[in-house]
N, C-alpha and C. Protein backbone atom coordinates (compact mmCIF):
# COMPACT_ATOMS: atom_id res chain seq x y z
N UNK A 1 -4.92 -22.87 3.31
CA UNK A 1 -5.30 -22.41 4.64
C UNK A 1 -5.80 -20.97 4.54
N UNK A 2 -7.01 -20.89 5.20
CA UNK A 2 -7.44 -19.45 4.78
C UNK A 2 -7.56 -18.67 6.17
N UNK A 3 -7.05 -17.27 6.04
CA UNK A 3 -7.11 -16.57 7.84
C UNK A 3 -8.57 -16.03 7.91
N UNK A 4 -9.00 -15.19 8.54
CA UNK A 4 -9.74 -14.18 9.01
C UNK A 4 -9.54 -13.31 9.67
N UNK A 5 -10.02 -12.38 9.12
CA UNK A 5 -9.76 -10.88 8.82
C UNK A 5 -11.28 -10.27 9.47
N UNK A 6 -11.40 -9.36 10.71
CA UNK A 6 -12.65 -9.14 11.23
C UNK A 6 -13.63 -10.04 11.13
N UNK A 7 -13.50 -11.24 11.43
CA UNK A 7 -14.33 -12.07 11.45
C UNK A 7 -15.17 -12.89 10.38
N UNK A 8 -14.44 -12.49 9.09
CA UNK A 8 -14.69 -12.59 7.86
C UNK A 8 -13.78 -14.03 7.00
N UNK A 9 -14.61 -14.17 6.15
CA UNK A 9 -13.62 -15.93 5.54
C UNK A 9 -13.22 -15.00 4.04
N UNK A 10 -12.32 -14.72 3.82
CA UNK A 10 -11.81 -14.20 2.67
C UNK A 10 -12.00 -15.11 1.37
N UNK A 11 -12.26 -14.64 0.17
CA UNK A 11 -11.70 -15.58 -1.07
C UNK A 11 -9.97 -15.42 -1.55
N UNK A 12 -9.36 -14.52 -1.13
CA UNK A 12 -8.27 -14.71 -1.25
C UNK A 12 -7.14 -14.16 0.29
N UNK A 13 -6.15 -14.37 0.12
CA UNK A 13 -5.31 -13.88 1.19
C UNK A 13 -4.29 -12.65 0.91
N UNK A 14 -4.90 -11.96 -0.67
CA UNK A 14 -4.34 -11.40 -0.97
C UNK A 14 -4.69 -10.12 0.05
N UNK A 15 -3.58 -9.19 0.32
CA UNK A 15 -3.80 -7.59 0.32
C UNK A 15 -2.83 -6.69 -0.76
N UNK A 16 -4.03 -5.67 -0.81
CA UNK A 16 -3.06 -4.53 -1.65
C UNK A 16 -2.77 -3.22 -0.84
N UNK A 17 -1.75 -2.80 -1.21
CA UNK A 17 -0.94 -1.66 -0.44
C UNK A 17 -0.94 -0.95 -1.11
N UNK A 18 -0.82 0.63 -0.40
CA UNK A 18 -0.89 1.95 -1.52
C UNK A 18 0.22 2.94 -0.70
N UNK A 19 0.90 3.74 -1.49
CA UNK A 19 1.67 4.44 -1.22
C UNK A 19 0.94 5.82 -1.99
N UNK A 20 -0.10 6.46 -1.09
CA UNK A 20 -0.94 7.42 -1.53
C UNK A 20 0.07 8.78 -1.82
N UNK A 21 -0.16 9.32 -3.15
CA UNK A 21 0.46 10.61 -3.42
C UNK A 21 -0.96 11.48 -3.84
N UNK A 22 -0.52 12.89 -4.16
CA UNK A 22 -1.39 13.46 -4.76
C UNK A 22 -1.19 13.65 -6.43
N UNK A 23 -0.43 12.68 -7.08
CA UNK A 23 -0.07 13.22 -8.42
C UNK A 23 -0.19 11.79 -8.96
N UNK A 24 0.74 10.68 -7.65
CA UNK A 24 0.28 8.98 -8.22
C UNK A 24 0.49 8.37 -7.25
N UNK A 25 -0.35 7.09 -7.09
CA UNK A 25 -0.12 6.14 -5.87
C UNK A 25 0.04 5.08 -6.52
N UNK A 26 1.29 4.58 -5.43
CA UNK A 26 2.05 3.51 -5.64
C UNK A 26 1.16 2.23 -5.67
N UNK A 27 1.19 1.01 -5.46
CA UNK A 27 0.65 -0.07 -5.57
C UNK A 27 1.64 -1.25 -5.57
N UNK A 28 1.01 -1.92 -4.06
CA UNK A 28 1.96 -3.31 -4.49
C UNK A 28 1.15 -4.72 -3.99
N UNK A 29 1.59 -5.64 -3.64
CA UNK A 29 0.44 -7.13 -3.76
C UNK A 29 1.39 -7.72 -2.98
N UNK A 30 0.64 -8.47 -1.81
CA UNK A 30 1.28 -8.83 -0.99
C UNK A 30 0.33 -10.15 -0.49
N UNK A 31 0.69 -11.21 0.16
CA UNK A 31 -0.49 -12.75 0.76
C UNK A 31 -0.08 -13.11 1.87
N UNK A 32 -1.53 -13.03 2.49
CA UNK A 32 -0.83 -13.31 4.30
C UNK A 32 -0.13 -14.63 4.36
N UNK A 33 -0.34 -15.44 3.75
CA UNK A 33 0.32 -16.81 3.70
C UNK A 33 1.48 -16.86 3.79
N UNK A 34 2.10 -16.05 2.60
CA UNK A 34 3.79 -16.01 2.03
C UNK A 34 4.79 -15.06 2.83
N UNK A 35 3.41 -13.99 3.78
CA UNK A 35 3.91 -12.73 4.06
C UNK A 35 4.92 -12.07 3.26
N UNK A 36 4.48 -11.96 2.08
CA UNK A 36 5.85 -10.97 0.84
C UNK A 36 4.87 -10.59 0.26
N UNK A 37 5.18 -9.49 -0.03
CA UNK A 37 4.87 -8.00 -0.88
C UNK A 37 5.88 -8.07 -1.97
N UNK A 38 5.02 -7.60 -3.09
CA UNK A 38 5.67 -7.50 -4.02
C UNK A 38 5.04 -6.10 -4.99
N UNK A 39 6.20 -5.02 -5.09
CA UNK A 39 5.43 -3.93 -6.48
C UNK A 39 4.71 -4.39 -7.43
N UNK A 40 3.28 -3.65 -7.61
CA UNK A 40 2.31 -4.12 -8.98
C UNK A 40 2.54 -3.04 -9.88
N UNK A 41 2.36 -1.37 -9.50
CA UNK A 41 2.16 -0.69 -10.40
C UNK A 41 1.98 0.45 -9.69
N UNK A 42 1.73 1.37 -10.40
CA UNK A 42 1.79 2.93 -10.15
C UNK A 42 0.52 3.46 -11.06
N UNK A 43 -0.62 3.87 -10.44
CA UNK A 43 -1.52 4.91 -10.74
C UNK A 43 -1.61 6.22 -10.90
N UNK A 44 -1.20 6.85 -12.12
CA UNK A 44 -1.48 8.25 -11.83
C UNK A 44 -2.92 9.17 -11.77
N UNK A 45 -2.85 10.05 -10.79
CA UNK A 45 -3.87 10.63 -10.10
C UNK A 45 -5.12 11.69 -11.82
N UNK A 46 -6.15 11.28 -11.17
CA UNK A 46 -6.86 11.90 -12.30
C UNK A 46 -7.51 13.46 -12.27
N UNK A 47 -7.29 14.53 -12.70
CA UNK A 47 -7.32 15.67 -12.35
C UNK A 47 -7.15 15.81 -10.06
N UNK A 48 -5.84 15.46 -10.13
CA UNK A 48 -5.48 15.47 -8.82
C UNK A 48 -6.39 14.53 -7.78
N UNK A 49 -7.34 13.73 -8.40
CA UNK A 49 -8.02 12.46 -7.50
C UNK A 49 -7.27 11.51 -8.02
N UNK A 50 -7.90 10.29 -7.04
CA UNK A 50 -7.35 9.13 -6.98
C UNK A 50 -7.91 8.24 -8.69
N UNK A 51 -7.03 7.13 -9.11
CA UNK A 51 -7.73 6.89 -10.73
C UNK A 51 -8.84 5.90 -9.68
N UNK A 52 -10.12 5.88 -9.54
CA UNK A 52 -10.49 5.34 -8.70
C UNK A 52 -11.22 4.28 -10.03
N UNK A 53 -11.39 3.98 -11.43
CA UNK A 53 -11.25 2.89 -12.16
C UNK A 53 -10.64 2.24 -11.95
N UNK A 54 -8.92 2.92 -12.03
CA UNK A 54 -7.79 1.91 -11.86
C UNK A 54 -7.90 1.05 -10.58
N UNK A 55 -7.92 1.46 -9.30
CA UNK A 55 -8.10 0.95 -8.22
C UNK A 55 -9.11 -0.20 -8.66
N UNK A 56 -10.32 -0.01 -8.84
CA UNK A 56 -11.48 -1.02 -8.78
C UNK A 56 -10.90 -1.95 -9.96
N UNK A 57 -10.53 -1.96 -10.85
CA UNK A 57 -9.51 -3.17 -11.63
C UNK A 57 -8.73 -3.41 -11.13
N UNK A 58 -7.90 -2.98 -10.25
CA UNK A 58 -6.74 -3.65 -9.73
C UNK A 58 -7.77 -4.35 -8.23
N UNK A 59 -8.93 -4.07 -7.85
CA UNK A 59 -9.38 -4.88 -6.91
C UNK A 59 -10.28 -6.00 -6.95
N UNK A 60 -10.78 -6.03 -8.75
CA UNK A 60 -11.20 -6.95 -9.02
C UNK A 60 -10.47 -8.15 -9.46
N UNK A 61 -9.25 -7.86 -10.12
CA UNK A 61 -8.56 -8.37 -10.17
C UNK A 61 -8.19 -9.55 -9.16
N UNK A 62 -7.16 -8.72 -8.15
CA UNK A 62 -6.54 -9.60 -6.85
C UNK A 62 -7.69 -10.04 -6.00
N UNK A 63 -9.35 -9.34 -5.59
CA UNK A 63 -10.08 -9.80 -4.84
C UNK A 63 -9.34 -9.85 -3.53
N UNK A 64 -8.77 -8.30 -2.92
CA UNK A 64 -7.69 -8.37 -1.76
C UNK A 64 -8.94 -8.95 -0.53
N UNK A 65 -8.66 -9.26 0.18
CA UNK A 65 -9.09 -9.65 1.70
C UNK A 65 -9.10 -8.43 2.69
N UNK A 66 -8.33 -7.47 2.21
CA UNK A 66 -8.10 -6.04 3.25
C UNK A 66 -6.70 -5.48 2.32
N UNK A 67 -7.21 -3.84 2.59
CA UNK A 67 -6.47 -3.06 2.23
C UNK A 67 -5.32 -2.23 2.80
N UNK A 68 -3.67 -1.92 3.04
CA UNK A 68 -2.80 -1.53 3.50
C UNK A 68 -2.60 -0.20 3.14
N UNK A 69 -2.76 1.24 3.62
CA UNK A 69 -2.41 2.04 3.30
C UNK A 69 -1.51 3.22 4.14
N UNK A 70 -0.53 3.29 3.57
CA UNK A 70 1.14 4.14 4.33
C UNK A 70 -0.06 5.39 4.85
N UNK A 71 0.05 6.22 5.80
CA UNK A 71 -0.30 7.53 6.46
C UNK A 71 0.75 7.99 6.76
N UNK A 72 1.58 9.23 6.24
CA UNK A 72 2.70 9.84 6.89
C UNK A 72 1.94 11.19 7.50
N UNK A 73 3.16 11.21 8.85
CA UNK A 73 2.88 12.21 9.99
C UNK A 73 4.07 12.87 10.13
N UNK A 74 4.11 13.79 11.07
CA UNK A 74 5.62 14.84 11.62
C UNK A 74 6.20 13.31 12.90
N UNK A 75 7.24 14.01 13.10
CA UNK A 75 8.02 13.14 13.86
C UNK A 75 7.20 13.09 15.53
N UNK A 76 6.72 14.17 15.68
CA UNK A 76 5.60 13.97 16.73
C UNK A 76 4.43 13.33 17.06
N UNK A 77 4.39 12.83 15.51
CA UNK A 77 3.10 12.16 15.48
C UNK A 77 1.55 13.08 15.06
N UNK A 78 2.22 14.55 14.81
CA UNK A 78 0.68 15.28 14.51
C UNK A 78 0.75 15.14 12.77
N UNK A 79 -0.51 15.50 12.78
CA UNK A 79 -0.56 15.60 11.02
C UNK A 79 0.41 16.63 10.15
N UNK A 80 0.95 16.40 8.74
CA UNK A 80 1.17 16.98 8.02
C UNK A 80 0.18 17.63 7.46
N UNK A 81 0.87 18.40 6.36
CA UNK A 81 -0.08 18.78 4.94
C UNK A 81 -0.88 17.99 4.62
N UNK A 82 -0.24 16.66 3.96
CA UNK A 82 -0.92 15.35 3.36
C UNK A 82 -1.66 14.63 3.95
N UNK A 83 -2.13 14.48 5.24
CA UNK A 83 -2.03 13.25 5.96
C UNK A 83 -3.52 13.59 6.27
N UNK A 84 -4.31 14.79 5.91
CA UNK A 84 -6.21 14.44 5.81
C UNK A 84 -6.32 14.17 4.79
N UNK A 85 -5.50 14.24 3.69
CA UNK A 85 -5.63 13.66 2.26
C UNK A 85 -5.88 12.35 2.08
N UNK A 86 -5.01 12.17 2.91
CA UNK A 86 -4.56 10.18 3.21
C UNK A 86 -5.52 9.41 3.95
N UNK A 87 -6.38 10.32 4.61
CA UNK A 87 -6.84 9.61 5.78
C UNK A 87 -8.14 9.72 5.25
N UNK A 88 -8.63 10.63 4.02
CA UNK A 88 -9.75 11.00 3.26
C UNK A 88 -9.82 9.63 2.34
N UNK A 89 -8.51 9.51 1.99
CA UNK A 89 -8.37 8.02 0.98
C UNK A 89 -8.36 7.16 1.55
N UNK A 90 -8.48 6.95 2.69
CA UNK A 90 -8.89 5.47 3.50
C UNK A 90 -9.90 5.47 3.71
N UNK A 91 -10.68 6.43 4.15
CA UNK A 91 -12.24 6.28 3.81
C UNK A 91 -12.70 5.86 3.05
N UNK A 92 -12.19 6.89 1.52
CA UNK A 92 -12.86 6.53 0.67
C UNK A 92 -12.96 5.19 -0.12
N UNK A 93 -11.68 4.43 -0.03
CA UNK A 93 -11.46 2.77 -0.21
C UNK A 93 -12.82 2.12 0.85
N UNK A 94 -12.54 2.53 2.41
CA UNK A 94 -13.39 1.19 3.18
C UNK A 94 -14.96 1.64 2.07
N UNK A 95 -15.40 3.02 1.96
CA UNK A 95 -16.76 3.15 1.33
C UNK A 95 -16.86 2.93 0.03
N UNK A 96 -15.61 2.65 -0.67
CA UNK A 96 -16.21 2.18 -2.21
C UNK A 96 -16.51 0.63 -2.31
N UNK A 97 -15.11 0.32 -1.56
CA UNK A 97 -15.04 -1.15 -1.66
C UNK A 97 -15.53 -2.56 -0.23
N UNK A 98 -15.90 -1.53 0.78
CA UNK A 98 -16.21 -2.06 1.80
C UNK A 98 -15.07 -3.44 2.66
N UNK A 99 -13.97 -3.35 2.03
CA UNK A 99 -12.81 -4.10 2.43
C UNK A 99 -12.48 -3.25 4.03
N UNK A 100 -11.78 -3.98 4.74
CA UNK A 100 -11.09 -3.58 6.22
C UNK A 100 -9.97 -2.55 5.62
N UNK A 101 -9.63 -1.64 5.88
CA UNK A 101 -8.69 -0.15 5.64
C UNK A 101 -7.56 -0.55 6.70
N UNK A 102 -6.30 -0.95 6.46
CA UNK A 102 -5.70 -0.61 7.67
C UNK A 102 -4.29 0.10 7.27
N UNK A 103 -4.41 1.15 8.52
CA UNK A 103 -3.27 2.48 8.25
C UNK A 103 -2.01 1.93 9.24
N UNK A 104 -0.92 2.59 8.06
CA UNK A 104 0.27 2.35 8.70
C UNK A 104 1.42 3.66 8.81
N UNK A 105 2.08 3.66 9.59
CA UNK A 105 2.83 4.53 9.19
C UNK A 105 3.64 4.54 9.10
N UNK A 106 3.76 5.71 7.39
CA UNK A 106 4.91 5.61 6.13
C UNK A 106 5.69 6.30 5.99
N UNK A 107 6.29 6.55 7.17
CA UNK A 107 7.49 7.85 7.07
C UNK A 107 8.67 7.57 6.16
N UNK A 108 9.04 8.25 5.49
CA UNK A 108 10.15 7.83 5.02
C UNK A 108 10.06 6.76 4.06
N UNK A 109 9.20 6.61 3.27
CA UNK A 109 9.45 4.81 2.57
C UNK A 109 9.61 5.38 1.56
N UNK A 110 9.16 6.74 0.72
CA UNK A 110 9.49 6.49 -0.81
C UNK A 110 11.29 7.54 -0.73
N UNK A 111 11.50 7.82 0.30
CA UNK A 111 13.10 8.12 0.43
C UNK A 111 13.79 7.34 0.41
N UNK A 112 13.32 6.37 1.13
CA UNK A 112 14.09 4.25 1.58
C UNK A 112 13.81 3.79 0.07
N UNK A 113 12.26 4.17 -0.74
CA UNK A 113 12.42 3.36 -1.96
C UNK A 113 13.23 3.48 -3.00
N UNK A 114 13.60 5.52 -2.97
CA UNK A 114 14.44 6.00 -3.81
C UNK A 114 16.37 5.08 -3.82
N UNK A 115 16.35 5.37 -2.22
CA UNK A 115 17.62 4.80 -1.86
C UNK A 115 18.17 3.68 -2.38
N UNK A 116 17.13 2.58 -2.37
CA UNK A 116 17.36 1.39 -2.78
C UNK A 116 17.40 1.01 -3.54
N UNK A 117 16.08 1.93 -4.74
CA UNK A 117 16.20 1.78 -6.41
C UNK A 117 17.73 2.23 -6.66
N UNK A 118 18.05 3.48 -6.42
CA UNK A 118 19.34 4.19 -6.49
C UNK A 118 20.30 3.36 -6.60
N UNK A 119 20.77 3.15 -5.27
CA UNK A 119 22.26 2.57 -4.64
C UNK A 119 22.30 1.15 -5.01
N UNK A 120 20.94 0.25 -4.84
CA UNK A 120 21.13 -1.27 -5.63
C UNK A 120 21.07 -1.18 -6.67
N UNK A 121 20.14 -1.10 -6.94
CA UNK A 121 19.89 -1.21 -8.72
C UNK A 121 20.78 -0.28 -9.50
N UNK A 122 20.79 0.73 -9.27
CA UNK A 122 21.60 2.03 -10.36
C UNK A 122 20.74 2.57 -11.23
N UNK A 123 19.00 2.23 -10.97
CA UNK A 123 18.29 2.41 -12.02
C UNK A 123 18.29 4.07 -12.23
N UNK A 124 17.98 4.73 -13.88
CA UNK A 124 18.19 6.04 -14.17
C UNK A 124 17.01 7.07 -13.25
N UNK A 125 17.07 8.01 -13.71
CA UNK A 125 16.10 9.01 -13.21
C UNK A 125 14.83 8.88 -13.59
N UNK A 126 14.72 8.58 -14.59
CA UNK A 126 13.16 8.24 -15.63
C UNK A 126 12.85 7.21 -14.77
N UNK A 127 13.18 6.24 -14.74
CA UNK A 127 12.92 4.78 -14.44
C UNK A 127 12.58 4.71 -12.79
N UNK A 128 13.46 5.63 -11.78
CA UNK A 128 12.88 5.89 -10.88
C UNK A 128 11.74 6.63 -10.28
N UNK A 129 11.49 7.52 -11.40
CA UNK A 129 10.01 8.25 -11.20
C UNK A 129 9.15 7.44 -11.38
N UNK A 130 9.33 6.27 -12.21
CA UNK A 130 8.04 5.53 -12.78
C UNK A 130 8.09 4.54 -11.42
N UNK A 131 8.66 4.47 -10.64
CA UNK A 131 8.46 3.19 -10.14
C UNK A 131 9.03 2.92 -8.59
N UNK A 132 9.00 4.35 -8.39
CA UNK A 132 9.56 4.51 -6.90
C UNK A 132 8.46 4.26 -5.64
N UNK A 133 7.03 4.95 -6.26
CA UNK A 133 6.10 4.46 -5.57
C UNK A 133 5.33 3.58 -5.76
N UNK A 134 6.11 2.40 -6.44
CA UNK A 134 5.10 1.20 -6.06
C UNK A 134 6.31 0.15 -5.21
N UNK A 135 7.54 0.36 -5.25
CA UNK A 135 8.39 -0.02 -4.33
C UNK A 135 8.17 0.65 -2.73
N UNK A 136 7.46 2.58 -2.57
CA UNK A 136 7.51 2.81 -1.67
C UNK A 136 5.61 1.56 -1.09
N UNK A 137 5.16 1.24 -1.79
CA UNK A 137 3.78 0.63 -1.30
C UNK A 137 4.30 -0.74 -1.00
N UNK A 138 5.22 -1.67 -1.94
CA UNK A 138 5.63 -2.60 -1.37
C UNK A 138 6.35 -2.30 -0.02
N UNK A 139 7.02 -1.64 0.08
CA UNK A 139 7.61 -1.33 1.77
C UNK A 139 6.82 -1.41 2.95
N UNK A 140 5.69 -0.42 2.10
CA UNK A 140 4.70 0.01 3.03
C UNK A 140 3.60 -1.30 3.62
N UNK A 141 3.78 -2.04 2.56
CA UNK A 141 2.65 -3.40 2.81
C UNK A 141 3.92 -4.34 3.40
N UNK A 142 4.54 -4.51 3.32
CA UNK A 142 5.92 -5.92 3.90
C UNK A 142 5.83 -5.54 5.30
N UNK A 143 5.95 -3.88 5.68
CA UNK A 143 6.05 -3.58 7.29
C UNK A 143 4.31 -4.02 7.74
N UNK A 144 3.36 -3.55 7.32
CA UNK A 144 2.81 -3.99 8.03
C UNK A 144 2.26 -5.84 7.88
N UNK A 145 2.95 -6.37 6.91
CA UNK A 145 3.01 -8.25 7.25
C UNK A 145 3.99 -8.65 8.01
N UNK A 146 5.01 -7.74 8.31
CA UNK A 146 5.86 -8.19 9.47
C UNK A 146 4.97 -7.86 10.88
N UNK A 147 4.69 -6.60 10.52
CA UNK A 147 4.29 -6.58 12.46
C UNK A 147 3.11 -6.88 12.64
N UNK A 148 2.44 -7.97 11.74
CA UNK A 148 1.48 -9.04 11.85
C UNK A 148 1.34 -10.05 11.83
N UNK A 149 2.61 -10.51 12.04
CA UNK A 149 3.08 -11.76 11.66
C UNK A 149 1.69 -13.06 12.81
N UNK A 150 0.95 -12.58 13.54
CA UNK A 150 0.25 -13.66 14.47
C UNK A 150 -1.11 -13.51 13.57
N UNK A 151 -1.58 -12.55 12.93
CA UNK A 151 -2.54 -12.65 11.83
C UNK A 151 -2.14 -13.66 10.72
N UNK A 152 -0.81 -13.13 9.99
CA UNK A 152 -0.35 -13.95 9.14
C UNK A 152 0.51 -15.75 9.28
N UNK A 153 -0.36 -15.81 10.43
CA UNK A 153 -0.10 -17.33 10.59
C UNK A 153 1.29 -17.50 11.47
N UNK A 154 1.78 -16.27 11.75
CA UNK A 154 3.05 -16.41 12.37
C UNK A 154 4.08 -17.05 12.06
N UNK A 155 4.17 -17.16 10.36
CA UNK A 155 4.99 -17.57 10.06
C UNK A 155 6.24 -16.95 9.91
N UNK A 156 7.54 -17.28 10.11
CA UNK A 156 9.08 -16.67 10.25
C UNK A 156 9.03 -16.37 11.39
C-alpha cells in the first residue's frame, strides 16, 4: 500500500530523520506503513558543514519519500543560537534533494536520548557520544509518525 505525500506516489514509504548538530547529525529510518523509526547512524560534520556526500548515500540508498528534521527553539517558541542553522539545513535538503522537508520540534530529545541510552542500557561514555544522536533523530522521526498517524494510514 503506498501513501501520498504532497500529492506525490512515492517509490518507497521510507522517511529519514535528522537530529541536526553543528559537529554531527544524528540519523534514523523510519516507514509510514510500520510507523517505527529506527537509529541508522551518525554523520560527522565536515569542516563544521553538513557531510552532504554522506547524506546523498544515505538518500540514495533508502530513496526516503520525505524528510524529518528536529528544529529546537526557547520555551517561548523564539529562536535559539542554533535554530537559523537548522532551518538553513532544511532548506538546504528540500534544494539538494527536492524531497518534502518537514520540521519538528526537538526540544529536549538528545537529553531524553542521553537518558535512555544511560539509565536503560548502562551504555559507557564513548559509546554514548557515538550514538546519542542518532537515537536523538530516531525520537525525533517516531514523534513526528505519531502525530501523523492519519498520513500514516492511521494505523494504532
Amino acid at each position: 500500500m503506498r501513501h501520498e505525500l504532497r500529492g506525490q506516489s512515492p517509490a518507497s514509504d521510507a522517511l529519514l530523520g535528522f537530529d541536526f548538530g553543528t559537529r554531527k547529525i544524528g540519523v534514523a529510518v523510519g516507514h509510514i506503513e510500520t510507523g517505527i523509526a529506527n537509529p541508522l547512524r551518525t554523520l560527522a560534520a565536515v569542516r563544521q558543514k553538513p557531510d552532504w556526500q554522506g547524506l546523498s548515500d544515505l538518500i540514495d540508498t533508502w530513496k526516503p519519500c520525505g524528510l524529518v528534521v528536529g528544529v529546537s527553539r526557547r520555551a517561548d517558541g523564539s529562536e535559539n543560537r542554533v535554530t537559523p542553522r537548522m532551518l538553513r539545513f532544511c532548506r538546504q535538503l528540500e534544494g539538494r534533494f527536492g524531497l518534502p522537508v518537514h520540521q519538528i520540534d526537538e526540544s529536549l530529545t538528545t537529553v531524553e536520548a542521553k537518558q535512555l541510552l544511560f539509565d536503560e542500557t548502562g551504555v559507557d561514555a564513548t559509546t554514548l557520544w557515538r550514538v546519542q544522536d542518532r537515537v536523538a533523530a530516531q525520537l525525533i522521526l517516531q514523534t513526528w509518525l505519531n502525530e501523523n498517524r492519519k498520513l500514516a494510514g492511521g494505523h494504532g
